[in-house]
C-alpha atoms as a PDB file:
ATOM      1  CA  UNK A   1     120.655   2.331  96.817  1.00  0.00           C
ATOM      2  CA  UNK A   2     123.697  -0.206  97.488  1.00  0.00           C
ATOM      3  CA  UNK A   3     123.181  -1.724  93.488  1.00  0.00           C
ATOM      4  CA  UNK A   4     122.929   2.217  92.395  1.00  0.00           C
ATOM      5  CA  UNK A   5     126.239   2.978  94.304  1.00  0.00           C
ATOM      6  CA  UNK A   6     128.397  -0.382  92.740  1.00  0.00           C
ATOM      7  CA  UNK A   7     126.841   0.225  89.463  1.00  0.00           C
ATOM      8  CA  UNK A   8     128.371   4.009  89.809  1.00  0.00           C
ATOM      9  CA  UNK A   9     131.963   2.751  91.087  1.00  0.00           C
ATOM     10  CA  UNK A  10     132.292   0.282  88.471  1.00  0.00           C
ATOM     11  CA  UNK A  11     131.305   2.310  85.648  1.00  0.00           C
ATOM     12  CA  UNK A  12     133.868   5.213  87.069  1.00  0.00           C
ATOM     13  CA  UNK A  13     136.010   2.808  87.100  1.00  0.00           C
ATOM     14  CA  UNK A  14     135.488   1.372  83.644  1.00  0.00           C
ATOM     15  CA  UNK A  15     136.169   5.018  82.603  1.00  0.00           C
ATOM     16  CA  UNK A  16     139.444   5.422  84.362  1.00  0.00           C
ATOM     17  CA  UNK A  17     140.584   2.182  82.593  1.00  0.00           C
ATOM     18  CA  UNK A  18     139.957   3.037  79.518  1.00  0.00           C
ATOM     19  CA  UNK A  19     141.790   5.740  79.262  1.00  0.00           C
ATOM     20  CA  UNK A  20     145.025   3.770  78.469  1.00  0.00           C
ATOM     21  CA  UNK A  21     142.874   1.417  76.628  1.00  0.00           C
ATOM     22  CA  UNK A  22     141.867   4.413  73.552  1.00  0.00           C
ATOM     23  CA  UNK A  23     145.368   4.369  73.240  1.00  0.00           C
ATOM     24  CA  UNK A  24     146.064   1.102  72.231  1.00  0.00           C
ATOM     25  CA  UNK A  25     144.651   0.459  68.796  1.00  0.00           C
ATOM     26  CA  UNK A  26     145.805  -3.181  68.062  1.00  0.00           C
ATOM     27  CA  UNK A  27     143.867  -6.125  69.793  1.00  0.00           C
ATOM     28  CA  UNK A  28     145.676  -8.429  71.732  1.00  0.00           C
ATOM     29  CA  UNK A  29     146.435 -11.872  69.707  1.00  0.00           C
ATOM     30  CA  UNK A  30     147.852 -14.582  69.701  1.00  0.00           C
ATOM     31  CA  UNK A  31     149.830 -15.569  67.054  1.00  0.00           C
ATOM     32  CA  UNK A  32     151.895 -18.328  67.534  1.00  0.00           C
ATOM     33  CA  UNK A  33     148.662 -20.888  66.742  1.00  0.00           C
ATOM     34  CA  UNK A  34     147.941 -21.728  63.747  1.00  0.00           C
ATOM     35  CA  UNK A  35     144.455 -23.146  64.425  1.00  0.00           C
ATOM     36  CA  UNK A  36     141.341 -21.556  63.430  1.00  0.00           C
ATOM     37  CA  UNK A  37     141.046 -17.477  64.094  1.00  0.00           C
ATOM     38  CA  UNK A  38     138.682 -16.232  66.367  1.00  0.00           C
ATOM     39  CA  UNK A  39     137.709 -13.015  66.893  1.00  0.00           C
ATOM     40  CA  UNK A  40     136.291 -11.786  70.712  1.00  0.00           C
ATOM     41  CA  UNK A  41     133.949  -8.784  70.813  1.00  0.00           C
ATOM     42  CA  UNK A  42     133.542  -7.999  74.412  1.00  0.00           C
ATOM     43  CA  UNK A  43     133.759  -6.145  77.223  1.00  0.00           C
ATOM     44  CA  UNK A  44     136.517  -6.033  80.371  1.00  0.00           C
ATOM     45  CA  UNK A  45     135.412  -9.124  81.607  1.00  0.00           C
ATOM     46  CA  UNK A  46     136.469 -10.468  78.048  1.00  0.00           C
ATOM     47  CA  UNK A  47     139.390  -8.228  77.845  1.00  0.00           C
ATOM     48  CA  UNK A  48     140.631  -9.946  81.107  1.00  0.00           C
ATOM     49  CA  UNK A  49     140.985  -6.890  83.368  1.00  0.00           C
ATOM     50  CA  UNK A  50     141.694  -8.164  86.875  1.00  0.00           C
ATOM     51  CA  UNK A  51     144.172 -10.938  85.648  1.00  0.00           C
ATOM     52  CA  UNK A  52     147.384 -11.188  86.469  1.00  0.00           C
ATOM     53  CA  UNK A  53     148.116 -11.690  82.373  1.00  0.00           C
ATOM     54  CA  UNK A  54     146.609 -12.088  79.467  1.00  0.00           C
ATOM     55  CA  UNK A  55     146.692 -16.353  79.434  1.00  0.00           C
ATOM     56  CA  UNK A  56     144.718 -16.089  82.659  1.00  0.00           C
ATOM     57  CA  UNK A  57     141.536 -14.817  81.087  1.00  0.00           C
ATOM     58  CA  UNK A  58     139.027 -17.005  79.802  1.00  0.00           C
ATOM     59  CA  UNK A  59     139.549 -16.326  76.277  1.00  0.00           C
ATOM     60  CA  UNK A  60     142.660 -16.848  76.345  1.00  0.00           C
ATOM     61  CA  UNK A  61     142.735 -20.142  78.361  1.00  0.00           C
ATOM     62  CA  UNK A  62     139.804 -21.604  76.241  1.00  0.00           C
ATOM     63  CA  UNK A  63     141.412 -20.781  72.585  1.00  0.00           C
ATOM     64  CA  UNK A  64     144.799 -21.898  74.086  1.00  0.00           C
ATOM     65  CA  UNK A  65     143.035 -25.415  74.553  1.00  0.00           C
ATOM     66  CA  UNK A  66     141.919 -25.679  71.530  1.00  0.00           C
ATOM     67  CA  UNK A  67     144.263 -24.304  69.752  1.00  0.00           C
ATOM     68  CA  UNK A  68     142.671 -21.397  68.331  1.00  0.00           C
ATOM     69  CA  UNK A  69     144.157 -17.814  67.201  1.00  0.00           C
ATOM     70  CA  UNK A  70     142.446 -15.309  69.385  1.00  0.00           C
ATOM     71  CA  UNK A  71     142.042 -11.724  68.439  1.00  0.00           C
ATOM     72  CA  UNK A  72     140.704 -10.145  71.068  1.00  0.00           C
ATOM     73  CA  UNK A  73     138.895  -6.647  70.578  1.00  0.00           C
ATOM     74  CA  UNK A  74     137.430  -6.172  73.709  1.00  0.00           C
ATOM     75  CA  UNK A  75     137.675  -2.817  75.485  1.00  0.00           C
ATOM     76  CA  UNK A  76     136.843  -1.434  79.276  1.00  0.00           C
ATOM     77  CA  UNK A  77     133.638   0.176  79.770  1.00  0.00           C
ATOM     78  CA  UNK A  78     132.660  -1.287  76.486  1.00  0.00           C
ATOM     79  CA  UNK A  79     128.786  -1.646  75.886  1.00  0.00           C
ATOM     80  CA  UNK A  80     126.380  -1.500  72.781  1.00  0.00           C
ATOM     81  CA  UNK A  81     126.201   1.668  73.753  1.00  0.00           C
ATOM     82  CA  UNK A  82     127.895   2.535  76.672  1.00  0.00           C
ATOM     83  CA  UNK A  83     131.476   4.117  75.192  1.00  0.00           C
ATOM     84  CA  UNK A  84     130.843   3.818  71.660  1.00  0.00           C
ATOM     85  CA  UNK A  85     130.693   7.511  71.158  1.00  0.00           C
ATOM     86  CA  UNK A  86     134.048   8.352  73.151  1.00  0.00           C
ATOM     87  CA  UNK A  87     136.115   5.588  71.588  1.00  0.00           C
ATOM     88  CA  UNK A  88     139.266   6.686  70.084  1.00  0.00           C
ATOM     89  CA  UNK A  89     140.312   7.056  66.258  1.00  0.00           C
ATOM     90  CA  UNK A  90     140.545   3.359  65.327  1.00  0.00           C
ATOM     91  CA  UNK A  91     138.516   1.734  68.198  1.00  0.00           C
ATOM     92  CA  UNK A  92     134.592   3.569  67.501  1.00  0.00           C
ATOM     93  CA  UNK A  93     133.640   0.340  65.494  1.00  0.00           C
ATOM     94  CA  UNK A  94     135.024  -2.680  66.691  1.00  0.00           C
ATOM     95  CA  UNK A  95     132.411  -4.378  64.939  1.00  0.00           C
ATOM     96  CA  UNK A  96     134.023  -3.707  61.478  1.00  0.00           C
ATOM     97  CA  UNK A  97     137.254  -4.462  62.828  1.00  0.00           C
ATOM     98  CA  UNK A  98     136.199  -7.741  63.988  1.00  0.00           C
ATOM     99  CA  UNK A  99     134.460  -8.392  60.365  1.00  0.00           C
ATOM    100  CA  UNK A 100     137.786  -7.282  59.029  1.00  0.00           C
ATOM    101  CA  UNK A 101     139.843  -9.806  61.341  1.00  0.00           C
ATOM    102  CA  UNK A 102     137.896 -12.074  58.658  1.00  0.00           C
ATOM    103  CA  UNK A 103     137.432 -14.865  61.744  1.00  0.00           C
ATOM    104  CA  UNK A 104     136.333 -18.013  61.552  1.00  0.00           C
ATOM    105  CA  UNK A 105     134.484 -18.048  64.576  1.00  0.00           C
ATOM    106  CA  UNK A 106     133.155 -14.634  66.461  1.00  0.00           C
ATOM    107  CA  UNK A 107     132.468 -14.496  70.400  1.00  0.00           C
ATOM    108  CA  UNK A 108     130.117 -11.381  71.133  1.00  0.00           C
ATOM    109  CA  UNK A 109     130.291 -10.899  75.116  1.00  0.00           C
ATOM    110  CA  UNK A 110     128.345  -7.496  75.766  1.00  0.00           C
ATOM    111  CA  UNK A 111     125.595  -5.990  77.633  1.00  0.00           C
ATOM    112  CA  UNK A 112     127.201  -5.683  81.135  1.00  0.00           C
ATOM    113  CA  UNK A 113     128.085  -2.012  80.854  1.00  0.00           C
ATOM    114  CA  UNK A 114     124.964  -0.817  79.141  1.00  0.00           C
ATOM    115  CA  UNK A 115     123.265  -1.455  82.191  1.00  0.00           C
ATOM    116  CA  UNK A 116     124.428   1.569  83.446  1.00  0.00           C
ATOM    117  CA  UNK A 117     122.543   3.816  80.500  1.00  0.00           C
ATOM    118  CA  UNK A 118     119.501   1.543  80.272  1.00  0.00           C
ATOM    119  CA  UNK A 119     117.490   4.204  82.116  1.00  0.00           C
ATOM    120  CA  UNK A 120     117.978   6.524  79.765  1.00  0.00           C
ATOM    121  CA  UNK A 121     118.148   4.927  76.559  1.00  0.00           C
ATOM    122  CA  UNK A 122     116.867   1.689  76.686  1.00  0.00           C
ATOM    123  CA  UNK A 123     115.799   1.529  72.704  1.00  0.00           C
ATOM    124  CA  UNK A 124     119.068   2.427  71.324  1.00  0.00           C
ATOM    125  CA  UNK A 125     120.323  -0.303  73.308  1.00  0.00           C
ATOM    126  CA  UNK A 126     117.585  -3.133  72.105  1.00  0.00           C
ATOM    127  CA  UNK A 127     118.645  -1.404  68.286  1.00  0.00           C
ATOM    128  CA  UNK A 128     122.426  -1.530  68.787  1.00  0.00           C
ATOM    129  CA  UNK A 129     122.081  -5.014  69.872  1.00  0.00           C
ATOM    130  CA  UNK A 130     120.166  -5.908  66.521  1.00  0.00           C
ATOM    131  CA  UNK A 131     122.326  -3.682  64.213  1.00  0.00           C
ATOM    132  CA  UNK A 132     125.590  -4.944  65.762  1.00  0.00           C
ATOM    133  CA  UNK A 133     124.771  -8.607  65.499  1.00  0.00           C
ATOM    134  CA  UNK A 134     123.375  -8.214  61.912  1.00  0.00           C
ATOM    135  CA  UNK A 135     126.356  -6.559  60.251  1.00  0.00           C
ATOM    136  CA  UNK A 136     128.739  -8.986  61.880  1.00  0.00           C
ATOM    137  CA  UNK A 137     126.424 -11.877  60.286  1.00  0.00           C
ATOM    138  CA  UNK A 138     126.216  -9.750  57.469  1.00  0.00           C
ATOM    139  CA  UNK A 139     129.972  -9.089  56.830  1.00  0.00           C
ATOM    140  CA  UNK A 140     130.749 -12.803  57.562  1.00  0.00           C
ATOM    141  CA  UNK A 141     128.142 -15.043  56.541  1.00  0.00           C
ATOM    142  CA  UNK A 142     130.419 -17.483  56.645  1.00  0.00           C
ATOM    143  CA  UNK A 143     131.903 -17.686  60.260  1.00  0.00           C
ATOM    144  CA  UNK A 144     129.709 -19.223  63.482  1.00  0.00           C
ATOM    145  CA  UNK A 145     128.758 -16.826  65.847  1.00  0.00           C
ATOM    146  CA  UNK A 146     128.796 -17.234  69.510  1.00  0.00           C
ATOM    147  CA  UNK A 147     126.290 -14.787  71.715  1.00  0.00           C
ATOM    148  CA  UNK A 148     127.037 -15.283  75.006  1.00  0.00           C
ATOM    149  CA  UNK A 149     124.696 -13.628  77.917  1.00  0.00           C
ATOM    150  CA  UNK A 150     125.742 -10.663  79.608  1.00  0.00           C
ATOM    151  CA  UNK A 151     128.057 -10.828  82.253  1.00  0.00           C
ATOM    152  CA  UNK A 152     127.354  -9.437  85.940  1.00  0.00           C
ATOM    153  CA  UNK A 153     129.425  -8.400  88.967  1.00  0.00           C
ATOM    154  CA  UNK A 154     127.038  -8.591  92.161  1.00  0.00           C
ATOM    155  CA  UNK A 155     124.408 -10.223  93.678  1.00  0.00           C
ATOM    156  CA  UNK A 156     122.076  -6.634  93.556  1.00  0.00           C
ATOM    157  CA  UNK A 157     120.666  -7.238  89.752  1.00  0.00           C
ATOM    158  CA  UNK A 158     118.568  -4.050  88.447  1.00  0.00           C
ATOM    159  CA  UNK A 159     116.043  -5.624  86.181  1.00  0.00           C
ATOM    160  CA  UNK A 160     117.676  -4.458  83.231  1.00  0.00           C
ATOM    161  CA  UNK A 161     120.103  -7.379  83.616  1.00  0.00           C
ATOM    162  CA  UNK A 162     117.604  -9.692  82.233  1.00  0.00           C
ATOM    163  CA  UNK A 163     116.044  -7.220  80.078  1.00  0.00           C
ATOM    164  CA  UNK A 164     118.705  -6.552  78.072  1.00  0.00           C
ATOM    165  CA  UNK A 165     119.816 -10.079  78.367  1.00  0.00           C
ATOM    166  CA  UNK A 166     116.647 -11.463  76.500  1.00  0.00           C
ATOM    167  CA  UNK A 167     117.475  -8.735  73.855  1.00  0.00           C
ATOM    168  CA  UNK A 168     120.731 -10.178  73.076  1.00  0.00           C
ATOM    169  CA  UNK A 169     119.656 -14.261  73.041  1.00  0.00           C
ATOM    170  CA  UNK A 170     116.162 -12.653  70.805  1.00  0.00           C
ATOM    171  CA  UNK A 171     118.989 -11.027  68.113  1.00  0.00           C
ATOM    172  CA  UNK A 172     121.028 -13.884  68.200  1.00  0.00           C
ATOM    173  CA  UNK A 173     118.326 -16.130  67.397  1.00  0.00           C
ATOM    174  CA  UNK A 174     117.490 -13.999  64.526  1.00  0.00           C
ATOM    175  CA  UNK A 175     120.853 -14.298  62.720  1.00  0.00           C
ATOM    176  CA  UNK A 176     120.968 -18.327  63.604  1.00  0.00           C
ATOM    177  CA  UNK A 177     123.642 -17.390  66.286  1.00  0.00           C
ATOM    178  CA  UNK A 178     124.606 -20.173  69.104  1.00  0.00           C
ATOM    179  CA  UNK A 179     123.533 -18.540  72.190  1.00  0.00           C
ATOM    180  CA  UNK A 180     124.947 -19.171  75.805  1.00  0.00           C
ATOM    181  CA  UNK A 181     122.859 -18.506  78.608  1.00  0.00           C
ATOM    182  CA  UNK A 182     123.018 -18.346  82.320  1.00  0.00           C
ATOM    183  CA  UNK A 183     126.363 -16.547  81.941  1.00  0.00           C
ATOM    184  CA  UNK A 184     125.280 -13.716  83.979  1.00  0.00           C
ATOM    185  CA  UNK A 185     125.552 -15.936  87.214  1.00  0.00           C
ATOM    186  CA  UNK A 186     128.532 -17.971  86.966  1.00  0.00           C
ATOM    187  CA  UNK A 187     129.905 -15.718  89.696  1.00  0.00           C
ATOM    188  CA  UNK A 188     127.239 -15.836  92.041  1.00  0.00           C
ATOM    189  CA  UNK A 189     128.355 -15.941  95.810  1.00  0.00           C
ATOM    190  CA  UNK A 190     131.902 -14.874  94.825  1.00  0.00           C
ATOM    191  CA  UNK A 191     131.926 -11.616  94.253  1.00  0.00           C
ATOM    192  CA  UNK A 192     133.555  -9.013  95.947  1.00  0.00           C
ATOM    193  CA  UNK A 193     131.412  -8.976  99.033  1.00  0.00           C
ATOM    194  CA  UNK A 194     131.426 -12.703  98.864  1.00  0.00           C
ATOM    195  CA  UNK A 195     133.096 -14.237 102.185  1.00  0.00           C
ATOM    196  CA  UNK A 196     134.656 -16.666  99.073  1.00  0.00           C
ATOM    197  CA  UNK A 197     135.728 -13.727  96.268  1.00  0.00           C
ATOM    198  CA  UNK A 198     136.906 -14.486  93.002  1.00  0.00           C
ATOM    199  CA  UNK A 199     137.061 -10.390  92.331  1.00  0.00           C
ATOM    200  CA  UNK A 200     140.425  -8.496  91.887  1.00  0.00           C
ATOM    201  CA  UNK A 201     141.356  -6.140  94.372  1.00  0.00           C
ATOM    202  CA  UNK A 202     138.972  -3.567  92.013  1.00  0.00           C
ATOM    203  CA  UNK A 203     135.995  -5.455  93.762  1.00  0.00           C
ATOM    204  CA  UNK A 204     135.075  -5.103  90.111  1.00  0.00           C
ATOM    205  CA  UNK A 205     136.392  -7.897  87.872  1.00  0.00           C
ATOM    206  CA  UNK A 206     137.038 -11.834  88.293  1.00  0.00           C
ATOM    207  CA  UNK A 207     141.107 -12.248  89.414  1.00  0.00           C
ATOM    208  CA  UNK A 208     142.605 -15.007  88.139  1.00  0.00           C
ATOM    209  CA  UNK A 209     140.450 -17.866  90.045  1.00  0.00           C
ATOM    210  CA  UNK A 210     137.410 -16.002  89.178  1.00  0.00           C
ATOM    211  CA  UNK A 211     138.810 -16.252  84.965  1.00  0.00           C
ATOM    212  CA  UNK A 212     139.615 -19.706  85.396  1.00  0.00           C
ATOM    213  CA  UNK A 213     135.851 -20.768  87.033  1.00  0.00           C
ATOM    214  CA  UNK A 214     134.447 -18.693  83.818  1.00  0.00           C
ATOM    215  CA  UNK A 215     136.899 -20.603  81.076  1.00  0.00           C
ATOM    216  CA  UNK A 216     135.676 -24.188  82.695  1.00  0.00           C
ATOM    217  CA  UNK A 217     131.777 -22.911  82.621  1.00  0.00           C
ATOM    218  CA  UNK A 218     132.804 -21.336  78.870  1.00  0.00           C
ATOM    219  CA  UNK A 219     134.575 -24.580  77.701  1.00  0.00           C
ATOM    220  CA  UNK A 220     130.772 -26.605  79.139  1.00  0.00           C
ATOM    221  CA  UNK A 221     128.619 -24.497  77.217  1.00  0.00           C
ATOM    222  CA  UNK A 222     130.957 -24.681  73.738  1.00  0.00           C
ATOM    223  CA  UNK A 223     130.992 -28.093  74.246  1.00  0.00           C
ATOM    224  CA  UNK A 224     127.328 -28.610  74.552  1.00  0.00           C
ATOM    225  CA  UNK A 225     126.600 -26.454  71.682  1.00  0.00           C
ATOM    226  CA  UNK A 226     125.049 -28.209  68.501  1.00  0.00           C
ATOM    227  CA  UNK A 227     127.778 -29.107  66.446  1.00  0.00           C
ATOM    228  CA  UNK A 228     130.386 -28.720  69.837  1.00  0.00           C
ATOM    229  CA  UNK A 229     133.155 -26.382  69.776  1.00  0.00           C
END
């Protein structure tokens, strides 16, 4: 009952923050690099909601260091499915907007929020997941592609968690995708409830300790990908 109760508050709250999110169509960027562009399809926790600013999420802080352009298309509530039908005018298909960002690297961070549908449509999920990842390897069969594992917010995990986890690392496999995984824990025992929190005063997303912890386990895994990034 307790996971069933957070998993309702954070995806009201997803819905409440996207509200202003709908509204703005351009992705955040950064263009003052001139390094290679990279394009983030993600959720919140990619988005950086929780942060103080923008540099403090992980995205941010990891393309600063290496000098990368970020786009970053990520949205609130954002899920393979979860939101894609109540997206606004310009934001329904990020995935051709990040295929027309023409990146040379792509970061796909989702799966967190669809979670909250799997019980009711598990198989569009385990489609969307496959469809997604194929047009973005299809529209840019020239960048490297970066599946990361879900993200997660508590220590209660429904078993869709790893469900729809091993969906994601099985479609990134089949585009020849790097693939991060373990992602989903690298906030256990600080979350909200945590007597050590690295949650935002939402009890939903990482503050700005929580964002830095994730860019140090990010910048790990990139670097111990085959060629390193």
């Amino acid at each position: 009952m307790r996971a069933r109760r957070l998993l309702g508050l954070i995806a009201a709250a997803s819905l409440l923050l996207s509200v202003s999110a709908c509204a703005a169509a351009p992705a955040d960027s950064s263009p003052s690099t001139t390094g290679p562009v990279v394009s983030f399809y993600g959720d919140s926790y990619t988005r950086g909601t929780g942060a103080s600013s923008n540099d403090k999420r992980w995205s941010t802080i990891v393309s600063a260091e290496r000098g990368w352009q970020e786009i970053n298309r990520s949205e609130n509530g954002l899920g393979f499915v979860n939101r894609r039908a109540s997206m606004g005018p310009g934001l329904d298909d990020i995935p051709a907007q990040v295929i027309a960002d023409h990146p040379d690297l792509v970061f796909v961070t989702m799966g967190l929020n669809d979670n909250f549908s799997y019980d009711r449509a598990a198989d569009r999920i385990r489609d969307t997941i496959d469809s997604d990842l194929q047009r973005l390897r299809e529209g840019l069969p020239d960048a490297r592609i970066v599946v990361v594992e879900p993200f997660w917010y508590t220590a209660d995990r429904p078993a869709s968690v790893d469900v729809i986890a091993g969906w994601v690392e099985d479609a990134a496999a089949r585009i020849g995708a790097d693939h991060i995984e373990g992602a989903s824990h690298w906030l256990d025992e600080h979350y909200a409830d945590s007597p050590d929190s690295w949650m935002a005063g939402d009890g939903l997303h990482p503050n700005d300790t929580g964002y830095a912890y994730m860019a140090e386990r990010m910048d790990a895994a990139l670097r111990a990908l085959d060629p390193p990034l």
